[in-house]
Protein backbone atom coordinates (compact mmCIF):
# COMPACT_ATOMS: atom_id res chain seq x y z
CA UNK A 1 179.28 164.06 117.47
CA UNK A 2 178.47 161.57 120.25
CA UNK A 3 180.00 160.06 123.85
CA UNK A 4 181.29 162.83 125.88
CA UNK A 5 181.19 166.35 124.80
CA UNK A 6 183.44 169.42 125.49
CA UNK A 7 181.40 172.39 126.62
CA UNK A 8 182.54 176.09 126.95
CA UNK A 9 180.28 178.29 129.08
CA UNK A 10 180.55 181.71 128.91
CA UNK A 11 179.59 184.97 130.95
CA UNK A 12 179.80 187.61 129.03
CA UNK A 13 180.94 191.18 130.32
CA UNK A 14 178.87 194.07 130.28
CA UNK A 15 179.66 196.78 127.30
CA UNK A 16 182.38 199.04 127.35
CA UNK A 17 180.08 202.34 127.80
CA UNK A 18 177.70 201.17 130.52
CA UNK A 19 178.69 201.87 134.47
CA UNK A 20 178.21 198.25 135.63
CA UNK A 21 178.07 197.99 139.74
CA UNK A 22 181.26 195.51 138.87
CA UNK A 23 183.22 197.37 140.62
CA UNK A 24 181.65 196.91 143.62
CA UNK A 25 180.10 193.68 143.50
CA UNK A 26 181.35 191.29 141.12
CA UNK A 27 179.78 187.78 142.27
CA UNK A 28 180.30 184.32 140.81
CA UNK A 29 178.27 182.62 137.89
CA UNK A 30 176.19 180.97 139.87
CA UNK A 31 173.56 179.73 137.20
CA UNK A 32 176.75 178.59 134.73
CA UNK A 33 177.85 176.32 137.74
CA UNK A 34 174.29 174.96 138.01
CA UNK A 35 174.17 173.98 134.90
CA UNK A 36 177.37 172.44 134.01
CA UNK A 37 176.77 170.68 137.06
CA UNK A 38 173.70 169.06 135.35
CA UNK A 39 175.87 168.01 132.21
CA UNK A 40 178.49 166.58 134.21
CA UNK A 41 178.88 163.52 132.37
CA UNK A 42 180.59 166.24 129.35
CA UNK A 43 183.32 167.97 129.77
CA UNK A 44 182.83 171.55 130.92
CA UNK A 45 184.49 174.84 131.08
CA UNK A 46 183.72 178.44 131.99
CA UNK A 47 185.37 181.41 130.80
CA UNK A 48 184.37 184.72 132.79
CA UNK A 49 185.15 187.33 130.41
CA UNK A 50 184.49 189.85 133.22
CA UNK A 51 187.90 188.65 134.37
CA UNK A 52 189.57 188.11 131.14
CA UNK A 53 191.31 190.33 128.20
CA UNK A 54 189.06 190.82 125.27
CA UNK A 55 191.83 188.46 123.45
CA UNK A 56 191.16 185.95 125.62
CA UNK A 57 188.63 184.22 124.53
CA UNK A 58 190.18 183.14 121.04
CA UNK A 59 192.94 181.26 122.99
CA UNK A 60 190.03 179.64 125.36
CA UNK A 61 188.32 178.99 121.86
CA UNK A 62 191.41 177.63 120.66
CA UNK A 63 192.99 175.92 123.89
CA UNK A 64 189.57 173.64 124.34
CA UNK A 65 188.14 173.01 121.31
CA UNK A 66 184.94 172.97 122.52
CA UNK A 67 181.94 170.78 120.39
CA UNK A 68 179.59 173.06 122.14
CA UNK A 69 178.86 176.74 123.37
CA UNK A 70 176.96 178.07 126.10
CA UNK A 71 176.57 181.82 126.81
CA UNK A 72 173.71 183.60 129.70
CA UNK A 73 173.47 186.53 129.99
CA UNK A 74 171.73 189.50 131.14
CA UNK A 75 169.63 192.13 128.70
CA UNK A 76 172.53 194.97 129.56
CA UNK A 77 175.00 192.01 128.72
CA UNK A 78 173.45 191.27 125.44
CA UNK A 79 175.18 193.04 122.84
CA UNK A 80 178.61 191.36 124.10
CA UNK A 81 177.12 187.96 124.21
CA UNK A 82 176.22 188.47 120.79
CA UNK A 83 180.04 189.30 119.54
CA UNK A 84 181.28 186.39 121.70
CA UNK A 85 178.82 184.53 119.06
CA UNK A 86 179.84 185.79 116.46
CA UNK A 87 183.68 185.42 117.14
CA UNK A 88 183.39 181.95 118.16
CA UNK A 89 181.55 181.10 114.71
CA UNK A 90 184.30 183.00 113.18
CA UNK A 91 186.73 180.83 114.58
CA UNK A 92 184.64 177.12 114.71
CA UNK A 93 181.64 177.45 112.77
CA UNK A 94 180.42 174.38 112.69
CA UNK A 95 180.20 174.22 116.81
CA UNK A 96 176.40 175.00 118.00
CA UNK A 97 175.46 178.22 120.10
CA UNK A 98 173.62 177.81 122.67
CA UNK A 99 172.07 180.94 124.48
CA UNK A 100 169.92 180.78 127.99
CA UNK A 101 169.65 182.67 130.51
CA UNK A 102 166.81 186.08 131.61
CA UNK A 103 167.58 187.48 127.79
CA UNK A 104 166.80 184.64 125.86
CA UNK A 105 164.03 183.88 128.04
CA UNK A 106 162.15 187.64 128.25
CA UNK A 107 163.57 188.90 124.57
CA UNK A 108 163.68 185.67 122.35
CA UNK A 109 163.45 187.18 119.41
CA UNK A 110 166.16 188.98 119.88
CA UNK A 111 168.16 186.29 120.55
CA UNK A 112 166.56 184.45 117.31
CA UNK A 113 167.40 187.22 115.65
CA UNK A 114 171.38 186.68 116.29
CA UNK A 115 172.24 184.36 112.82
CA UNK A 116 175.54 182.97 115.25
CA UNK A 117 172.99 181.34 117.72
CA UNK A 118 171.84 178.24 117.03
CA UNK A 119 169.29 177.20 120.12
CA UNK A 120 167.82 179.24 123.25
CA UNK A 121 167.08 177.68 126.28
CA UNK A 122 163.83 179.40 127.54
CA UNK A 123 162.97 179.58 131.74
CA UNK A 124 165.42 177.53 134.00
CA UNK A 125 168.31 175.39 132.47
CA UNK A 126 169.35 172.61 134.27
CA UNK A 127 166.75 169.89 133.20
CA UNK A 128 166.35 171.13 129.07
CA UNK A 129 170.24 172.13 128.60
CA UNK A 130 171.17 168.62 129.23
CA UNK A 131 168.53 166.84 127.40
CA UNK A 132 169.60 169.40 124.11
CA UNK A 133 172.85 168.78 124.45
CA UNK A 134 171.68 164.98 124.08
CA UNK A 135 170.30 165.68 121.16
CA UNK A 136 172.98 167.48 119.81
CA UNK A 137 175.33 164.80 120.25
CA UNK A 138 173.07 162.81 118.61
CA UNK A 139 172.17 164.75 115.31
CA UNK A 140 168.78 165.43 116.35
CA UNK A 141 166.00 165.92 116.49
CA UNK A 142 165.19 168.90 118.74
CA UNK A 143 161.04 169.42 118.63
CA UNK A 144 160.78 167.20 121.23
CA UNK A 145 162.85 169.17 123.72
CA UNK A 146 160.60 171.33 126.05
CA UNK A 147 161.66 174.70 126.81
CA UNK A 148 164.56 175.85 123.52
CA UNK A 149 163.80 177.64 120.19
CA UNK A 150 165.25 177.27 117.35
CA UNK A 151 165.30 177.76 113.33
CA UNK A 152 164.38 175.20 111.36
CA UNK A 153 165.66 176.72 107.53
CA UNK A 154 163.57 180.10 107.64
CA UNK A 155 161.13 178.90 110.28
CA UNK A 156 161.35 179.67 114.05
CA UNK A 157 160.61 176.76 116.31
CA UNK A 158 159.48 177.04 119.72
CA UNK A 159 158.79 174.13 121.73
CA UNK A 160 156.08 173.96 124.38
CA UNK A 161 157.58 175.49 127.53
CA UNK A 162 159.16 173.13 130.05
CA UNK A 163 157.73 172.37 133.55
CA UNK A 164 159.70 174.55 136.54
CA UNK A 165 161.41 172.18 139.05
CA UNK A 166 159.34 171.73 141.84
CA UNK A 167 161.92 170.17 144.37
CA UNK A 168 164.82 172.50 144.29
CA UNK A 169 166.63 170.19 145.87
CA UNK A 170 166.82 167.76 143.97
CA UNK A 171 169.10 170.14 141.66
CA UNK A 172 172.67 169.33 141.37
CA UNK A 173 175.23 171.05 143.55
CA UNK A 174 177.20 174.07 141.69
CA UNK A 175 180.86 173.28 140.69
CA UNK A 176 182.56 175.40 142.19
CA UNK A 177 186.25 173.89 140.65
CA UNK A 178 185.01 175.16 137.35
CA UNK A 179 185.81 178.83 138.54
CA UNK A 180 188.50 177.94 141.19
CA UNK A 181 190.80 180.34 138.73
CA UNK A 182 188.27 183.50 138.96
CA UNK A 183 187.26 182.59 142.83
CA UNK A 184 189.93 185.33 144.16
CA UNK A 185 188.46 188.46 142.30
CA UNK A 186 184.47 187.52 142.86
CA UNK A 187 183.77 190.02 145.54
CA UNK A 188 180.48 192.09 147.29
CA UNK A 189 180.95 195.20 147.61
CA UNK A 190 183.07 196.38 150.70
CA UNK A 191 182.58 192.79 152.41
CA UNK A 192 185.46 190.54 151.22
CA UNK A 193 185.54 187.55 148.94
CA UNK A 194 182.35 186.18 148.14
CA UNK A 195 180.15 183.25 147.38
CA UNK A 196 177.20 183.17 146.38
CA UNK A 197 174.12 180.32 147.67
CA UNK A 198 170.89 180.00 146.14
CA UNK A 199 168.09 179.27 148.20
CA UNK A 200 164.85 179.95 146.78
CA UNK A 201 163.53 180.79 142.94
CA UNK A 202 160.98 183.63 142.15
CA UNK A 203 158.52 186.27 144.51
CA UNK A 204 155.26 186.34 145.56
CA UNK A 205 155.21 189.89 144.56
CA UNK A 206 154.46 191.26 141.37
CA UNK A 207 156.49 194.93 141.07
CA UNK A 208 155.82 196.60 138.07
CA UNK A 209 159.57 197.05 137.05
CA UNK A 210 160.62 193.62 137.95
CA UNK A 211 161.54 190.76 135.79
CA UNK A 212 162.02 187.92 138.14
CA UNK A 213 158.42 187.16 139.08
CA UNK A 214 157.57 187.07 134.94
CA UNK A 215 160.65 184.89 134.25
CA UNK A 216 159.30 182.66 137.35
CA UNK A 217 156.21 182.28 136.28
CA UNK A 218 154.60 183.94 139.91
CA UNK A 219 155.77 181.03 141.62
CA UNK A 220 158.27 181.39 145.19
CA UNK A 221 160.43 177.68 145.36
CA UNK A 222 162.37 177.25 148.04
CA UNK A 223 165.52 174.88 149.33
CA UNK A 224 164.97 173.21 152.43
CA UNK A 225 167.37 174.35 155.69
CA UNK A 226 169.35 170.98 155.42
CA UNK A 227 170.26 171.19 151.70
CA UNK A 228 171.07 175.17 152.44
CA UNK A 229 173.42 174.26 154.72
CA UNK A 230 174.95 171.46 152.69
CA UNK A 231 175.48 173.53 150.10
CA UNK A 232 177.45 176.34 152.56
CA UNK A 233 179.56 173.42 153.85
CA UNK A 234 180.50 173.35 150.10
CA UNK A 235 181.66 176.27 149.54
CA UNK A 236 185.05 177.29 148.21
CA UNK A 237 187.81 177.81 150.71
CA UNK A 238 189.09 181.63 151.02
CA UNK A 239 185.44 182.94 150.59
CA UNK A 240 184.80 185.89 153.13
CA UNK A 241 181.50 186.72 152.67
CA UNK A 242 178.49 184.69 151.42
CA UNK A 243 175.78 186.32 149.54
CA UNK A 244 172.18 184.47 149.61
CA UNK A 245 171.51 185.65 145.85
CA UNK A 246 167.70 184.97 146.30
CA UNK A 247 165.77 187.91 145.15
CA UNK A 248 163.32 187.41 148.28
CA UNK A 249 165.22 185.35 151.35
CA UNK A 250 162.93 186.31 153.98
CA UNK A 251 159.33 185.03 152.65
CA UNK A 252 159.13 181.89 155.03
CA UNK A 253 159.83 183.30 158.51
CA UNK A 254 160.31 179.66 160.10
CA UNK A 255 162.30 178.22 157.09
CA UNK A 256 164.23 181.60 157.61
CA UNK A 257 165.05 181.25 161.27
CA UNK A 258 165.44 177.61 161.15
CA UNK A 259 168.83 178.29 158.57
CA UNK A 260 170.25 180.79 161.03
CA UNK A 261 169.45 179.19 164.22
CA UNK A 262 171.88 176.05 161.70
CA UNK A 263 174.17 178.45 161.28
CA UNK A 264 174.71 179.73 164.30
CA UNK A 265 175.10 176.21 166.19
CA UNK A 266 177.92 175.32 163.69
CA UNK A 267 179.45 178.51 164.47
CA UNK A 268 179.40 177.54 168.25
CA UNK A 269 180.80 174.21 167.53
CA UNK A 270 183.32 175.51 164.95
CA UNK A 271 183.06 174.51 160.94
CA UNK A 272 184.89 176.32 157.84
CA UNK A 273 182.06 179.04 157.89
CA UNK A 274 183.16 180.27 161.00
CA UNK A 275 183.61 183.91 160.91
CA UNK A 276 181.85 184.36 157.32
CA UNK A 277 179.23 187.65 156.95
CA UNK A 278 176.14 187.04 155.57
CA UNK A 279 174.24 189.67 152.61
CA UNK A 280 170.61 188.70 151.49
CA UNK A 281 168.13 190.87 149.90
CA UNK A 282 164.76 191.01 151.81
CA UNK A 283 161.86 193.14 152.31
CA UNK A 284 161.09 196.14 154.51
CA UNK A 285 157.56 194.55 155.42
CA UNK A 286 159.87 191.20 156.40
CA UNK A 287 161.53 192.90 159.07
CA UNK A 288 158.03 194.82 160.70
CA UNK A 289 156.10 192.00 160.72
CA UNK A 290 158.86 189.42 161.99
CA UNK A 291 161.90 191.92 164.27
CA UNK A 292 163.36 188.17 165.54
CA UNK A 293 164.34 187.38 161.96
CA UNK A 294 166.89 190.45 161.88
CA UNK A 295 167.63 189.57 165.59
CA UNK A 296 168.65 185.91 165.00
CA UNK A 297 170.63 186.60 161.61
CA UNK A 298 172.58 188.83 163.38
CA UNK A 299 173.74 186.63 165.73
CA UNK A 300 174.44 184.39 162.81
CA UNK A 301 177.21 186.69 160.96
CA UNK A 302 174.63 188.77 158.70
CA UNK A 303 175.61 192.22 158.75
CA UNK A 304 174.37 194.13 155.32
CA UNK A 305 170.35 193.40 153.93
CA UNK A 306 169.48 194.93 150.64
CA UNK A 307 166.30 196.35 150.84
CA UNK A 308 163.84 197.04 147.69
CA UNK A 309 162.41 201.15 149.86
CA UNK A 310 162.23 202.02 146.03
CA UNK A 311 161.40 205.31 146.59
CA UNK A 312 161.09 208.44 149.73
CA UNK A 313 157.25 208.64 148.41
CA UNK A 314 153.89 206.43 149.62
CA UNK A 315 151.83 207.33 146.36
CA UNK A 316 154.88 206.27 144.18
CA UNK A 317 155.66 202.80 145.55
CA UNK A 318 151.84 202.23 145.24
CA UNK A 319 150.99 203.92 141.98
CA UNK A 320 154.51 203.50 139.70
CA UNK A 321 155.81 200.80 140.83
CA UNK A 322 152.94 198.38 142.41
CA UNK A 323 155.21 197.91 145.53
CA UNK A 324 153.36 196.46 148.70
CA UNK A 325 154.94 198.19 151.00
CA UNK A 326 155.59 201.72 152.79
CA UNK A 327 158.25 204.34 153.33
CA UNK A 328 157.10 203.79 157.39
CA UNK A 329 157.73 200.20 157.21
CA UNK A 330 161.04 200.95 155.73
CA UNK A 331 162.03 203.86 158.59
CA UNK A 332 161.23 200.98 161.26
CA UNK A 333 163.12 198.13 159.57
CA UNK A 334 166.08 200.65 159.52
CA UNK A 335 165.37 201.28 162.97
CA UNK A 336 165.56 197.48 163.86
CA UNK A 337 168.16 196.77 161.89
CA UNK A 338 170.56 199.04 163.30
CA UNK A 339 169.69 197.86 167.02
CA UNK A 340 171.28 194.78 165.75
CA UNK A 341 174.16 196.32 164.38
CA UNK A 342 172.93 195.41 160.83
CA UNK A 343 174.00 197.80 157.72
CA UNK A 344 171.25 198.46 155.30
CA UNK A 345 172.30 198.54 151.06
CA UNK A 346 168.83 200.36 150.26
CA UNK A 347 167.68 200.60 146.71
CA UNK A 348 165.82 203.76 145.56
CA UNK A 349 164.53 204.09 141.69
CA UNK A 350 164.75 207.39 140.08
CA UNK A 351 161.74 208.04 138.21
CA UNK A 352 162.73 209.78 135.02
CA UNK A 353 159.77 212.29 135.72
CA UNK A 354 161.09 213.37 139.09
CA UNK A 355 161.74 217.57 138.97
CA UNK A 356 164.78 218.54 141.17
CA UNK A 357 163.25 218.88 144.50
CA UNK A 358 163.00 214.99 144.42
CA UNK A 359 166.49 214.54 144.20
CA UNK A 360 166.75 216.86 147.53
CA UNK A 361 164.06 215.38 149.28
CA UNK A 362 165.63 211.72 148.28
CA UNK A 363 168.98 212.72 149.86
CA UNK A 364 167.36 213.89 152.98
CA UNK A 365 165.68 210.70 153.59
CA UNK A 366 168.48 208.50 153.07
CA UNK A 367 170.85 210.60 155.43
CA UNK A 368 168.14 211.24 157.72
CA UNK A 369 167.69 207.52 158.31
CA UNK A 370 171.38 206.82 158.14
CA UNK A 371 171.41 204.45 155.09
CA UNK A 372 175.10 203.49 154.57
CA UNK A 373 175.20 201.72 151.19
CA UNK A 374 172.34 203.77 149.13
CA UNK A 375 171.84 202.81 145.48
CA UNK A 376 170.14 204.51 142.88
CA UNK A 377 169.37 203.24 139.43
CA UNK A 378 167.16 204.89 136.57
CA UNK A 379 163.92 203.52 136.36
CA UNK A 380 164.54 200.67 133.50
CA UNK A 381 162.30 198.90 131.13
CA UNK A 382 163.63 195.54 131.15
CA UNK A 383 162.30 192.80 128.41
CA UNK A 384 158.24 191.01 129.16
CA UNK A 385 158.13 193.47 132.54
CA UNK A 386 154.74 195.60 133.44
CA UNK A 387 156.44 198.41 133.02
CA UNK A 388 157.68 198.05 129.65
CA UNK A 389 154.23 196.37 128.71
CA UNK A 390 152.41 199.44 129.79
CA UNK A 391 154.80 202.11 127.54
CA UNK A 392 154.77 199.56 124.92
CA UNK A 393 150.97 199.36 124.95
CA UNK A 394 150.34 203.54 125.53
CA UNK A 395 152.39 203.59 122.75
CA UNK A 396 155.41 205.35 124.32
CA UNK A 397 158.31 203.23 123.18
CA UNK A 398 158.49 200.24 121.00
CA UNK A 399 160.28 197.14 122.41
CA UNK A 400 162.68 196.97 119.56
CA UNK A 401 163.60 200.69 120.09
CA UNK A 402 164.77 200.34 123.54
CA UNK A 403 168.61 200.28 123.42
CA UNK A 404 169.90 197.04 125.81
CA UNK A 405 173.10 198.20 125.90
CA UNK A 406 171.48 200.83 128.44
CA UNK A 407 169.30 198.98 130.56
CA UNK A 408 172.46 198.49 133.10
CA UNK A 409 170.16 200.32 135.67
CA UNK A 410 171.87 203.86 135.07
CA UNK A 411 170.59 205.32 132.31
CA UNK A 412 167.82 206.64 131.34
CA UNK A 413 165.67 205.60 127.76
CA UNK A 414 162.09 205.32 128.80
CA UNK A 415 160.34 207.17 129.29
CA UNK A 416 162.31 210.18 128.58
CA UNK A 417 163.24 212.79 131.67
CA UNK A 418 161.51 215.37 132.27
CA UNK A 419 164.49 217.74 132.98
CA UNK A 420 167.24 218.23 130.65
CA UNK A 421 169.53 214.84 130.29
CA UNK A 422 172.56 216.53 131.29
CA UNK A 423 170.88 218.12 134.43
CA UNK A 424 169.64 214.44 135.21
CA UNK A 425 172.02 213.16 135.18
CA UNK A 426 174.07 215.99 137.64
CA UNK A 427 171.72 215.53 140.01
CA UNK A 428 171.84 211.75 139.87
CA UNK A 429 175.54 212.13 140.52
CA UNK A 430 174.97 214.64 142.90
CA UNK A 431 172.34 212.02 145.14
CA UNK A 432 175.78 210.02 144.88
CA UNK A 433 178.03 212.65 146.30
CA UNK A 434 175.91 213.69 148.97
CA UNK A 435 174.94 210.30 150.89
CA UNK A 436 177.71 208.00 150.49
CA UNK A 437 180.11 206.13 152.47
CA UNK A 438 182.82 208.80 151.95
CA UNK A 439 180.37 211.48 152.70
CA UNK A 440 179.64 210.55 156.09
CA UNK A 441 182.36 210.05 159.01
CA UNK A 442 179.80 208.84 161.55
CA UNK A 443 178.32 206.06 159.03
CA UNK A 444 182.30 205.13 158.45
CA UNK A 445 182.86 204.62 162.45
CA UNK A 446 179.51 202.52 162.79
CA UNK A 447 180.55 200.22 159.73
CA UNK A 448 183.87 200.01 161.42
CA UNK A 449 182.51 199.25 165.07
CA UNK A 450 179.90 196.71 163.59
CA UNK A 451 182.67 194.89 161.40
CA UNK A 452 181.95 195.30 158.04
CA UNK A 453 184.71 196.68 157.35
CA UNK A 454 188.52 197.03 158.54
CA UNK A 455 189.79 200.46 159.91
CA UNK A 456 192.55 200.49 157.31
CA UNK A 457 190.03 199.59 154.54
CA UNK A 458 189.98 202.53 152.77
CA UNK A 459 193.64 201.75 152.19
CA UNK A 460 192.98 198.67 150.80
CA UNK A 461 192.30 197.26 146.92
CA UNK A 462 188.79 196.85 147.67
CA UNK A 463 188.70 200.61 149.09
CA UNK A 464 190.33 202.02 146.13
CA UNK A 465 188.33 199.93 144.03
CA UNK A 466 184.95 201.42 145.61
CA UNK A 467 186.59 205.17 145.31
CA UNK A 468 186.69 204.70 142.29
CA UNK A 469 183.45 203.14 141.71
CA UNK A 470 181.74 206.60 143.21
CA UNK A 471 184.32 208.28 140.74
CA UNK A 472 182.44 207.38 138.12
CA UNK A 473 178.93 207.63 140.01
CA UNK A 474 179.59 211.32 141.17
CA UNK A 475 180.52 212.29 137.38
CA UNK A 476 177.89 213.37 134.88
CA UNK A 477 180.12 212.94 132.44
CA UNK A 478 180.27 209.39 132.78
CA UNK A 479 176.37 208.66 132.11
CA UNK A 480 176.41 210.84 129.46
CA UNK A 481 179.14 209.02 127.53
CA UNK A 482 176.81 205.91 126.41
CA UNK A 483 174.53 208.51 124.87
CA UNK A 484 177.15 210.34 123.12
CA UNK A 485 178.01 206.24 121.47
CA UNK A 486 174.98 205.75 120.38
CA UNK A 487 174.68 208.87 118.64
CA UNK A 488 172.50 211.05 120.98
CA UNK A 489 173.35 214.55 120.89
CA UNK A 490 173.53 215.55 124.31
């Protein structure tokens, strides 16, 4: 097997069971069109089996003939990634596996523990997933190869762990023609079209809940405003929205303002992004200490920030979750952020321990500060975080017990609620009912005047396909249903 290689990346699909946020944000591959971009002297293709029928993926299999298999995938996405494995080896078994990604990085042995996978790739991709691929054009050998894992007959090999890129960018610019067949039905929420720019890797933060700061090693990298905007200017065409997928876009306050003040002067002159909105995810204690960065971003086309508030309680930010910031920094970034005519998609954790008045006292907050895309998701023990280090260690849960096929942010496994699952999870639905979109006609009208969205939206595919979204969100039933698969009696 040598010269130029076929290669058939794959995102998997989350499992049948779990209520991914898919159907209201389903956002492009971005890491898959990294890294084919860094083997582009092979011959790549990605199948998105979020897109695809189930059968799919044996004609792919059988259409390409592929010499080599790539899958990522997140921990909730695990268990499907593993029967993609398994089917391809069914159908070529000869062809290598190859599995990176946050799973194989933060639960190797889990991924070791698949007999379909041949190699992981371990941290970020696009340096050690060419040089393997080298070497498995060549026969071998593989110890040399910072950063993958392996079995060597009944032994597990893993390398010594491969440097992070310190220059972002110098990394290759994402093909976006691999996914020109998908780039209709990638989408954020009620927004439009989407695609997606990377600008910076990792936080200076260190929540207790969070993965990305482990994976990264504690280390923020950022793109510089020039090679931002270069890679905007490549963008697809057709794209309504672009989402800056960073999980901290705000940390450099001049780097920050320098990109919008760029994209602002090419929307005076007149480019392709013209008329785009802008999402990023930032932090409330971004917005207090610097107002102009919300100011100048909205002049630029952003109009919705995610924002990490976590929770309606002081001790609980600081105690549970090790979160540097307040619920009075988030009331005044709120505050700022709709003087600019800026939507807010705030994140709240529900702590598993909460009694009912928490849930109440939750919903008040978020209607009382007029939060028009509120998310809630089940405190979750992801792979290698502090939070599942601490259970692990107080000997609440063992890693291996933890089932991934429920760590889509929704359900609950540990630690176990203090109230009755079933009467969790109504009141989880009912936190749903109560403060969104469709709940409140005033929040409609402002999302309307500030143009997120169309008047006739609701009429639209995207509004049914966000009805029906908070269908399953409002529904007990729903969260319950995993349990029930897995055998829970509930």
């Amino acid at each position: 097997m040598r010269g130029r290689l076929k290669i058939l990346l794959v995102k998997p699909d989350i499992s049948d069971f779990s209520i991914g946020f898919t159907a209201l944000a389903r956002t492009p591959p971005l890491e898959l069109l990294t890294v084919a971009a860094s083997a582009a002297d092979h011959d790549c293709r990605i199948i998105d089996m979020r897109l695809e029928k189930d059968s799919a993926f044996e004609r792919e299999l059988a259409d390409f003939r592929p010499d080599l298999i790539g899958l990522t995938a997140y921990t909730a996405e695990a268990e499907a990634a593993k029967g993609l494995a398994f089917r391809a080896k069914m159908v070529f078994p000869d062809v290598p596996i190859v599995w990176g990604g946050y799973h194989a990085t933060m639960c190797l042995d889990d991924v070791l523990d698949e007999p379909s996978v041949d190699f992981a790739v371990l941290g970020e991709g696009e340096i050690t997933f060419p040089e393997l691929v080298r070497a498995i054009a060549g026969g071998g050998p593989f110890g040399a190869i910072p950063g993958i894992a392996f079995r060597e007959g009944s032994r597990r090999v893993i390398t010594p762990a491969r440097a992070q890129v310190c220059d972002l960018d110098t990394l290759p610019f994402p093909d976006w023609g691999l996914v020109a067949r998908y780039h209709p039905h990638y989408y954020l929420g009620v927004m439009g079209v989407v695609g997606g720019i990377e600008t910076t890797r990792g936080c200076p933060y260190d929540c207790d809940f969070c993965s990305v700061w482990v994976f990264n090693r504690r280390r923020y990298r950022k793109k510089s405003p020039a090679r931002v905007i270069a890679e905007l200017e490549r963008l697809p065409d057709g794209i309504e929205v672009v989402a800056f997928v960073d999980d901290e876009f705000w940390v450099d306050t001049d780097r920050s303002l320098e990109i919008a003040a760029r994209v602002s002067e090419r929307n005076r002159l007149g480019w392709k992004g013209r008329g785009w909105k802008y999402w990023a995810q930032v932090r409330t204690s971004d917005i207090t200490r610097q107002p102009e960065l919300v100011e100048q971003w909205a002049k630029a086309g952003m109009r919705i920030l995610l924002l990490g508030i976590e929770s309606h309680k002081d001790q609980e930010i600081k105690e549970l979750h090790h979160k540097c910031t307040t619920t009075g920094q988030a009331i005044q970034a709120l505050q700022t952020m709709r003087q600019h005519g800026v939507e807010a998609w705030g994140c709240f954790i529900i702590n598993p321990e909460w009694e009912e008045r928490d849930f109440d006292d939750l919903a008040a907050f978020v209607n009382e500060n007029e939060i028009a895309f509120p998310q809630y998701t089940v405190l979750t023990p992801l792979p290698g975080t502090m939070l599942t280090n601490r259970l692990v260690d107080a000997g609440k849960v063992r890693a291996s017990d933890i089932p991934h096929s429920l760590l889509d942010f929704l359900h609950v496994t540990y630690p176990k609620p203090r109230l009755p699952l079933r009467r969790f999870y109504e009141l989880l639905a009912d936190l749903y009912g109560k403060t969104s979109m469709g709940a409140n006609l005033r929040t409609y009208r402002r999302l309307v005047r500030n143009g997120v969205i169309a008047r006739d939206w609701l009429r639209s595919e995207m509004g049914r396909r966000v009805a029906e979204f908070l269908g399953q969100l409002t529904n007990a039933e729903a969260y319950l249903k995993a349990h029930r698969v897995l055998g829970e009696n509930v």
